[in-house]
N, C-alpha and C. Protein backbone atom coordinates (compact mmCIF):
# COMPACT_ATOMS: atom_id res chain seq x y z
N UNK A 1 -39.08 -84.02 205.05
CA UNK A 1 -40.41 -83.81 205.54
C UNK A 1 -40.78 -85.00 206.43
N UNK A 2 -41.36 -84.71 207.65
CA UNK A 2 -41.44 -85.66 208.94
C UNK A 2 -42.85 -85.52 208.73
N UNK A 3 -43.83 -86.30 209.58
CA UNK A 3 -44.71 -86.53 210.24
C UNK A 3 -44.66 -86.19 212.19
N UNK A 4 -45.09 -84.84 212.01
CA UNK A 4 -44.96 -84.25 213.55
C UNK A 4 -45.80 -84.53 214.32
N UNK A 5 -47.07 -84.90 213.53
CA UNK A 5 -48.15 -85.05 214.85
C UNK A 5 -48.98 -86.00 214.13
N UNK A 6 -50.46 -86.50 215.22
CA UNK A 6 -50.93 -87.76 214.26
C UNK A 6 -52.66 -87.06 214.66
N UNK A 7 -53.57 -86.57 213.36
CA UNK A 7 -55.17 -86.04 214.32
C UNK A 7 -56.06 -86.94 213.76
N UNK A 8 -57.13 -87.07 214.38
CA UNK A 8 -57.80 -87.87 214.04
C UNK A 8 -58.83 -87.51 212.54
N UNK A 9 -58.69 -88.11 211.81
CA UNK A 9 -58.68 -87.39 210.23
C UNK A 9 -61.08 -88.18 210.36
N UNK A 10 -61.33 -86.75 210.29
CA UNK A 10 -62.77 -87.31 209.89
C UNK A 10 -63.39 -86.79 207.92
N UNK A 11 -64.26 -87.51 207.90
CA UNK A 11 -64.44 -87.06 206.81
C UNK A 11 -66.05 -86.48 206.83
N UNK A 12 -66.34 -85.50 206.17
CA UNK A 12 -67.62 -84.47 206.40
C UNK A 12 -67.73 -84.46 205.02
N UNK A 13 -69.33 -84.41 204.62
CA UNK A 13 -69.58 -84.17 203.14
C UNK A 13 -69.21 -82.84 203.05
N UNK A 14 -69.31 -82.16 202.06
CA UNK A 14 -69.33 -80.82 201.48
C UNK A 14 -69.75 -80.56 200.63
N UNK A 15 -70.77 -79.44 200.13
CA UNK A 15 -71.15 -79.20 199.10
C UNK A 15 -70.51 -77.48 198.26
N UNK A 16 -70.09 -77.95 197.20
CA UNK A 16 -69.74 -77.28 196.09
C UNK A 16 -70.18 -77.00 194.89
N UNK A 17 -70.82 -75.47 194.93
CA UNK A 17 -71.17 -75.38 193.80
C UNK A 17 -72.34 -76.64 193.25
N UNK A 18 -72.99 -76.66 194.04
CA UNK A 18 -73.99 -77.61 193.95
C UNK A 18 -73.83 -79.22 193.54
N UNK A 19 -72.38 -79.66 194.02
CA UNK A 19 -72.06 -81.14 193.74
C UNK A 19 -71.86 -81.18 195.02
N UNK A 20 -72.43 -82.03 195.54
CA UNK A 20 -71.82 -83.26 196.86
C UNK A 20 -70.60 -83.91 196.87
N UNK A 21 -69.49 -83.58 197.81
CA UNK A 21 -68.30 -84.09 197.86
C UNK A 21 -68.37 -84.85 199.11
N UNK A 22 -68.40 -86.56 199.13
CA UNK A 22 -68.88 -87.52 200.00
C UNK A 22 -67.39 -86.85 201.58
N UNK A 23 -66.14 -86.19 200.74
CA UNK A 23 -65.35 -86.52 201.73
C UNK A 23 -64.42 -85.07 201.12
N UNK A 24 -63.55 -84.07 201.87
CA UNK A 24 -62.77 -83.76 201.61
C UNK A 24 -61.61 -83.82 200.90
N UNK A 25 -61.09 -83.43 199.87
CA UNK A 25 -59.94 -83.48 199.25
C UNK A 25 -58.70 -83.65 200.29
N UNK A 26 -58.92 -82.61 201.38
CA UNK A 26 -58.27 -81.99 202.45
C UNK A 26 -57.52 -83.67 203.23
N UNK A 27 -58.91 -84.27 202.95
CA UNK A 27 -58.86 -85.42 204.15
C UNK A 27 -57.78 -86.47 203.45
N UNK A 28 -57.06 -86.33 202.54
CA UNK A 28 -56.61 -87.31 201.50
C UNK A 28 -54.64 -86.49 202.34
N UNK A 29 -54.58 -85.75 202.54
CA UNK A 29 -53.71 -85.42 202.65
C UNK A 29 -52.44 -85.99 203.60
N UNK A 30 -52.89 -86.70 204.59
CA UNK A 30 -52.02 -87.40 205.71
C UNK A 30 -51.71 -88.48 204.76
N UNK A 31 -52.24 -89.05 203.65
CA UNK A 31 -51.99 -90.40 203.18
C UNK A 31 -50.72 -89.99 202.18
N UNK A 32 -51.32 -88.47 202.08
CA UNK A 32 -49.99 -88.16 200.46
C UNK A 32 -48.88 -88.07 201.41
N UNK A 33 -48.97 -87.63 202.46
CA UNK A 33 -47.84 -86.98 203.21
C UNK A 33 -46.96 -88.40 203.51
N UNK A 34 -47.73 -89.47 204.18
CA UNK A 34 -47.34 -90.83 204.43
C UNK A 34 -46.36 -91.17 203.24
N UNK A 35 -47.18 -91.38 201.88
CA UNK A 35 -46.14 -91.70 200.37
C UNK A 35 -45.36 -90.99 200.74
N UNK A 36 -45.00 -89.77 200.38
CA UNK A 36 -44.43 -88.90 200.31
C UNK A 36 -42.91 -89.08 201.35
N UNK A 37 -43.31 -89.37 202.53
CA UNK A 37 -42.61 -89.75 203.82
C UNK A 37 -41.57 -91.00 203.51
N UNK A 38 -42.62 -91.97 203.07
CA UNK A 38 -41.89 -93.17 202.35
C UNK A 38 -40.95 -93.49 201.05
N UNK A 39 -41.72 -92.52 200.43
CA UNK A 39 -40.38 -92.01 199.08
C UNK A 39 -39.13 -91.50 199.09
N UNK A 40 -39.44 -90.50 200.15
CA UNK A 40 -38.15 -90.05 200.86
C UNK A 40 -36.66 -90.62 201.02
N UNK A 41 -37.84 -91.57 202.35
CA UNK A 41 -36.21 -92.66 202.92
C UNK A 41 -36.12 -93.16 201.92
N UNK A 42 -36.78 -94.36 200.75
CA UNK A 42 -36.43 -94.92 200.18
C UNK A 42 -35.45 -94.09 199.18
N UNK A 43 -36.08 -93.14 198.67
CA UNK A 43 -34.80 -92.51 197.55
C UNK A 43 -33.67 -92.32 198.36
N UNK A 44 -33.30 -91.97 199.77
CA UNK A 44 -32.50 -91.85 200.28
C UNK A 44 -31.64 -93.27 200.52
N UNK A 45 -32.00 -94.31 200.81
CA UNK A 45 -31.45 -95.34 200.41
C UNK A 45 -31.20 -96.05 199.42
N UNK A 46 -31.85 -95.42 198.11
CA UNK A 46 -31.37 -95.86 196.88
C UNK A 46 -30.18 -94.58 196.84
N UNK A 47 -30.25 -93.56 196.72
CA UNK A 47 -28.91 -92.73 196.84
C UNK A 47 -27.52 -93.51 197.28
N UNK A 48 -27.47 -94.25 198.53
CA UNK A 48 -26.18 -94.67 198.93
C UNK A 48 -26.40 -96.02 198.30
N UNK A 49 -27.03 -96.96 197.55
CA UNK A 49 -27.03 -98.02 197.47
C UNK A 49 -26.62 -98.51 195.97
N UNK A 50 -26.88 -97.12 194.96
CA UNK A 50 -27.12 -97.86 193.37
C UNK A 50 -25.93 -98.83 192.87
N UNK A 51 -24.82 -97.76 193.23
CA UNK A 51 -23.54 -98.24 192.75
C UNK A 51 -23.35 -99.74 193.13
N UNK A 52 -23.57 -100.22 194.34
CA UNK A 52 -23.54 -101.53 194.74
C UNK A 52 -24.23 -102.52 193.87
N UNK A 53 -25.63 -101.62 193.55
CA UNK A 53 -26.83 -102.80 192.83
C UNK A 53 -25.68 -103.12 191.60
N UNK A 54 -25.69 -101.82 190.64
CA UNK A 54 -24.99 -102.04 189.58
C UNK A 54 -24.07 -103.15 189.05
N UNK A 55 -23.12 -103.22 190.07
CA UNK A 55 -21.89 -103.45 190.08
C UNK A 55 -22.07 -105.27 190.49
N UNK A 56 -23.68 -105.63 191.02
CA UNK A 56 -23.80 -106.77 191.25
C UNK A 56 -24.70 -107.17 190.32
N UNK A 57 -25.87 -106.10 189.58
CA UNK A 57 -26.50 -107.12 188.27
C UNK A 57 -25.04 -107.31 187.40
N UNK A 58 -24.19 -106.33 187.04
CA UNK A 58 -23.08 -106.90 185.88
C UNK A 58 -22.90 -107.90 186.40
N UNK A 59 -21.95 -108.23 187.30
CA UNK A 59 -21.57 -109.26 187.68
C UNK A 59 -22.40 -110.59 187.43
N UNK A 60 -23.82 -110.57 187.83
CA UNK A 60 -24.59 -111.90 188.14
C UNK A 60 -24.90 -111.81 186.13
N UNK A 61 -25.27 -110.69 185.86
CA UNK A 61 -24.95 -110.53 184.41
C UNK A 61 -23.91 -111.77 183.51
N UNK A 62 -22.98 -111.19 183.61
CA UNK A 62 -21.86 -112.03 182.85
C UNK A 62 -21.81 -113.82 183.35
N UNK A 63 -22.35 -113.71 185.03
CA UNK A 63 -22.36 -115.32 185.02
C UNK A 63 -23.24 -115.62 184.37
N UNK A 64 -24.61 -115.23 184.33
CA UNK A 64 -25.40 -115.91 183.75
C UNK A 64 -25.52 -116.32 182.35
N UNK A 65 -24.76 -115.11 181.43
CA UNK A 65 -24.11 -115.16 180.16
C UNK A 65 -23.55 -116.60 179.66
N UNK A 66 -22.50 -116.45 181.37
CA UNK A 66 -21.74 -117.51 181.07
C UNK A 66 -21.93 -119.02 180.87
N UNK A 67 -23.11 -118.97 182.16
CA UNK A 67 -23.56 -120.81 182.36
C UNK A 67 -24.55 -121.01 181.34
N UNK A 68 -24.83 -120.23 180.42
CA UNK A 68 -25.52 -120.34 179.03
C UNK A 68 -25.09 -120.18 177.78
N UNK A 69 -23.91 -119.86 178.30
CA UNK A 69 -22.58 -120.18 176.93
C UNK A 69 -23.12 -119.11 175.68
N UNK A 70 -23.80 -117.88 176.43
CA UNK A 70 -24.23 -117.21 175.64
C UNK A 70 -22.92 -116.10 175.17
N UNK A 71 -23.02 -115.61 174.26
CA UNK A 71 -21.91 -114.70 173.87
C UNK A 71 -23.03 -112.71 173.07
N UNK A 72 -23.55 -112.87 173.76
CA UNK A 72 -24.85 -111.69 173.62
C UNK A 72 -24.37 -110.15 174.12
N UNK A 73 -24.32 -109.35 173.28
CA UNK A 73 -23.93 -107.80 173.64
C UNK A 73 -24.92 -107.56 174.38
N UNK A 74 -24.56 -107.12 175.30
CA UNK A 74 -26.10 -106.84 176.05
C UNK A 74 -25.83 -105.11 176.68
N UNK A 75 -26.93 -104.81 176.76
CA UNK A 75 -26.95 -103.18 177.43
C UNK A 75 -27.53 -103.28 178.16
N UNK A 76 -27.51 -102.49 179.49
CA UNK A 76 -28.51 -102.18 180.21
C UNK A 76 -29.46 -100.58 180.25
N UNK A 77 -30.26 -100.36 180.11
CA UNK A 77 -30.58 -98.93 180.72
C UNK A 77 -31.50 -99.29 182.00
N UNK A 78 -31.80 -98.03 182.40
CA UNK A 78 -32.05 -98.40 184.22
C UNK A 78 -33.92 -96.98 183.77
N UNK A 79 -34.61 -97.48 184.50
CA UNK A 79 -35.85 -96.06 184.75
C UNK A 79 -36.50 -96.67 185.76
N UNK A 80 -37.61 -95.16 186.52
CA UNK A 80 -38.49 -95.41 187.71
C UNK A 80 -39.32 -95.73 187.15
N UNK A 81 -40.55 -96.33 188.06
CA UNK A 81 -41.95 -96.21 187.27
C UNK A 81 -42.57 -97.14 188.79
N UNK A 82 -43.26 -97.12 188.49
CA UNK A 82 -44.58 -97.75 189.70
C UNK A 82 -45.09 -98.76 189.14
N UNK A 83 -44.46 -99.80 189.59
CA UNK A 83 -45.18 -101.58 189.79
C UNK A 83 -46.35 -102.02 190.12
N UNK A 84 -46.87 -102.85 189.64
CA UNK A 84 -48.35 -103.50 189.85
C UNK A 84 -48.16 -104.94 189.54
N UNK A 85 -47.90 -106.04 190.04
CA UNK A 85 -47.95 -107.29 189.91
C UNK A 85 -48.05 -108.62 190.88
N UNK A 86 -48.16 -109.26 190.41
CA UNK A 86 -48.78 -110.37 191.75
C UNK A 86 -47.59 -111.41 192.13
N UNK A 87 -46.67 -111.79 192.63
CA UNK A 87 -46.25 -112.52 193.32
C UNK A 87 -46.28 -114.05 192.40
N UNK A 88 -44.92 -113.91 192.01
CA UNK A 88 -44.62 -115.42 191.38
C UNK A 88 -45.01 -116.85 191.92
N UNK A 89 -44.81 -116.92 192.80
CA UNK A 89 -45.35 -117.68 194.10
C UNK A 89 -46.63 -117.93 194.35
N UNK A 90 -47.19 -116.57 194.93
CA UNK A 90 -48.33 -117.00 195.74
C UNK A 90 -49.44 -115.92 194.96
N UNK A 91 -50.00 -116.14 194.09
CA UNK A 91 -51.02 -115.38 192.63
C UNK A 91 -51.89 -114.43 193.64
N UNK A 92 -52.52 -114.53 194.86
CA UNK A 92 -53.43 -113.97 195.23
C UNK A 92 -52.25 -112.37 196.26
N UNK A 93 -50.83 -112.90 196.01
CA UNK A 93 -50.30 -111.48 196.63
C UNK A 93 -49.72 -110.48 195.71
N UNK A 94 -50.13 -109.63 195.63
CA UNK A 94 -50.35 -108.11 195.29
C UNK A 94 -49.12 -107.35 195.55
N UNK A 95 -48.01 -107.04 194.51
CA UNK A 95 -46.93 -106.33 194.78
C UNK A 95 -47.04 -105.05 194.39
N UNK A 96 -47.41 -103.71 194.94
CA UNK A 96 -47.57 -102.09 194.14
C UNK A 96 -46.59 -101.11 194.75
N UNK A 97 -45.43 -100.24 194.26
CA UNK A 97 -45.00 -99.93 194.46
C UNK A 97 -44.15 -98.92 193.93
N UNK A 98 -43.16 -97.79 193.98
CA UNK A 98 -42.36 -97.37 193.51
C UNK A 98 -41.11 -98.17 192.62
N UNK A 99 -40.63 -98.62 192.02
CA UNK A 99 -39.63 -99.31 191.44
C UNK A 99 -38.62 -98.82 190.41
N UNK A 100 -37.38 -98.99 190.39
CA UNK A 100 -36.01 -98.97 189.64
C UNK A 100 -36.39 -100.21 188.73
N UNK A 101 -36.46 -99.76 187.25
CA UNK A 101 -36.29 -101.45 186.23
C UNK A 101 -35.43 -101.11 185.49
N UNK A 102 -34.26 -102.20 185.17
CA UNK A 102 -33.06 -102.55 184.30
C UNK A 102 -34.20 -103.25 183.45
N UNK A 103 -33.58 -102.85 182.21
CA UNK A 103 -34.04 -103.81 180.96
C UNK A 103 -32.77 -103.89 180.31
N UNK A 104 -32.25 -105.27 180.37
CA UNK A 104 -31.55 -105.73 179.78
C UNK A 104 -30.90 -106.08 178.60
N UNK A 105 -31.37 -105.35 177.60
CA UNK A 105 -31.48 -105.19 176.57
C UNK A 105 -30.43 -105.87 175.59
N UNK A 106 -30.86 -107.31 174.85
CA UNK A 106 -30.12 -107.88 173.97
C UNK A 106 -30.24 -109.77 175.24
N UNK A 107 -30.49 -109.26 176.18
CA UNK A 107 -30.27 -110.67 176.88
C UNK A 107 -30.95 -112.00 176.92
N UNK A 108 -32.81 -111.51 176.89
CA UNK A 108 -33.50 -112.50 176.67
C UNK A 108 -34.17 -112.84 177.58
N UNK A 109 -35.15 -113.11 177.61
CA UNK A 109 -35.78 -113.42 179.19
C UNK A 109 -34.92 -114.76 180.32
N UNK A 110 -35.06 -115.59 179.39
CA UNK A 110 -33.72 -116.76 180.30
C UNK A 110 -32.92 -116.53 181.07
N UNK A 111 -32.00 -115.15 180.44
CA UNK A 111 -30.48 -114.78 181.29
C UNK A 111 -30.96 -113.82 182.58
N UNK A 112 -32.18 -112.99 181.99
CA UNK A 112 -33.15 -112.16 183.14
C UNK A 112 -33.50 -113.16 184.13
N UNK A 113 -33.82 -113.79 183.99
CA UNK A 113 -34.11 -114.46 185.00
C UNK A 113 -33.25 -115.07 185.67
N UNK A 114 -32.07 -115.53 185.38
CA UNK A 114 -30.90 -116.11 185.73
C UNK A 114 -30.34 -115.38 186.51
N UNK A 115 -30.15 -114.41 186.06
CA UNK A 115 -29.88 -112.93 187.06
C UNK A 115 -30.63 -112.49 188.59
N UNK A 116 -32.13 -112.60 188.12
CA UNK A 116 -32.97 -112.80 189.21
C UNK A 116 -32.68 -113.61 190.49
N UNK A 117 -32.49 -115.26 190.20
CA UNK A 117 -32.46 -115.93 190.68
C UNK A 117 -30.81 -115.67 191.59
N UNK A 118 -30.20 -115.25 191.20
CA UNK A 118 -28.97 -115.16 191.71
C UNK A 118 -28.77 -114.12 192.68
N UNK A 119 -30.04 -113.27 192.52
CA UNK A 119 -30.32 -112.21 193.82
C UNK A 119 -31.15 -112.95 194.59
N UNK A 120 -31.43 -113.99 194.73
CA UNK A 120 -32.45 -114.79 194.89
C UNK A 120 -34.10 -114.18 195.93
N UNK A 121 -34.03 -113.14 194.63
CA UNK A 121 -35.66 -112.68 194.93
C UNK A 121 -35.54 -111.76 196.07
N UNK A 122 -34.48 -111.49 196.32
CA UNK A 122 -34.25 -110.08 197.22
C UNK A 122 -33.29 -109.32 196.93
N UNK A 123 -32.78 -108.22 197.63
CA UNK A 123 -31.63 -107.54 197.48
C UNK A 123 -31.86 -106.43 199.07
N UNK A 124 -31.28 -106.56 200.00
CA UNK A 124 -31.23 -105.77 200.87
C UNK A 124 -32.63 -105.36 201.12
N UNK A 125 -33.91 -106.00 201.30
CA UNK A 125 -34.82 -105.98 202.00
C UNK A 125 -36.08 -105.80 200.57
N UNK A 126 -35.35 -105.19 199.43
CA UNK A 126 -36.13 -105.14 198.42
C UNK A 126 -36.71 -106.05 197.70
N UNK A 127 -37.64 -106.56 197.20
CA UNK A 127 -38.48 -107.73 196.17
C UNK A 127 -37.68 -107.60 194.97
N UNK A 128 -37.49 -108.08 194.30
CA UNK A 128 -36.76 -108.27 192.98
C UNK A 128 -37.49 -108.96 191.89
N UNK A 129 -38.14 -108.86 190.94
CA UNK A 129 -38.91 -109.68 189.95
C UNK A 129 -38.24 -109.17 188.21
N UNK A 130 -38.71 -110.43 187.69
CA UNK A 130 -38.09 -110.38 186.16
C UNK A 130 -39.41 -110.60 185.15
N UNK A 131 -39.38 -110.01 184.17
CA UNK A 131 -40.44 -109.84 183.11
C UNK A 131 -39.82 -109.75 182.22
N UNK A 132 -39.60 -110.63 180.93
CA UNK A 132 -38.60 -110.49 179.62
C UNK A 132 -37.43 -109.68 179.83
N UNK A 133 -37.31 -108.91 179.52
CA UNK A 133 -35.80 -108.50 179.03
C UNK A 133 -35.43 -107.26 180.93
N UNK A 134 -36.68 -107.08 181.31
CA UNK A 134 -36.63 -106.06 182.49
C UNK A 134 -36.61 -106.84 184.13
N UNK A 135 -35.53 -106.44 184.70
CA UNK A 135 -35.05 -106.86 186.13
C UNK A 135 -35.55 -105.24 186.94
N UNK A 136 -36.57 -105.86 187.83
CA UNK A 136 -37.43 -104.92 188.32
C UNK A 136 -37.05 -105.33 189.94
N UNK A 137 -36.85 -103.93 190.67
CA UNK A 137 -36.61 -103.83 191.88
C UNK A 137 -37.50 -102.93 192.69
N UNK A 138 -38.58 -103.63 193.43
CA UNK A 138 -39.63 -102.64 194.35
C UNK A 138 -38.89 -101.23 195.11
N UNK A 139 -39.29 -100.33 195.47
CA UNK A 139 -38.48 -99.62 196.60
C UNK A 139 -38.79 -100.18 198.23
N UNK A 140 -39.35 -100.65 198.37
CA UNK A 140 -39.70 -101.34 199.90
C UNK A 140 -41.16 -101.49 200.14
């Protein structure tokens, strides 16, 4: 699904059934279409990309295991969900988004983060953040 044309979106009260609607439902629709647009590519580039991620948290995984002389069974499971958090860095920036989170399960927040750091806060254009046991990746 594309974006074919661009109109100039106004908003008109309406009344229903005797409630005042300040703005159209209708008028909300170029913005879903926009998400919608953006979910797209991104799932489309998470499609060709997972196997790579994977294959590089294990990896940064086991080092980080390692330079902590930890010996920890660890699992991963992987789910979507939509992010809300502010920027390790700089408190007043606002990260919201679609997101892939690994929770690491058995590792500990330390080695999560160790992991983090070794993507060092990116991955192919994506934000990367760690919260206890979960390695969280924005979609763009």
């Amino acid at each position: 699904m594309k974006v074919k044309k661009i109109k100039l979106i106004t908003e008109e009260a309406r009344e229903v059934n005797g409630v005042t609607f300040l703005n159209s439902t209708q008028d909300q629709f170029p913005y879903v279409e926009s998400a919608l647009n953006t979910l797209d590519n991104n799932f489309n580039w998470w499609k060709e990309n997972w196997p790579a991620l994977e294959e590089l948290v294990a990896q940064y995984l086991h080092k980080a295991l390692e330079e902590k002389f930890e010996r920890k069974n660890v699992n991963v499971s992987s789910r979507f969900t939509v992010f809300h958090g502010t920027d390790e860095k700089v408190e007043d920036v606002i990260w919201t988004g679609p997101a892939i989170v690994y929770t690491l399960k058995g590792a500990g927040s330390s080695v999560t983060n160790a992991v983090k750091r070794q993507f060092g806060g990116m991955y192919k254009g994506r934000k990367v953040f760690a919260d206890g046991e979960q390695l969280i990746f924005l979609f763009g």
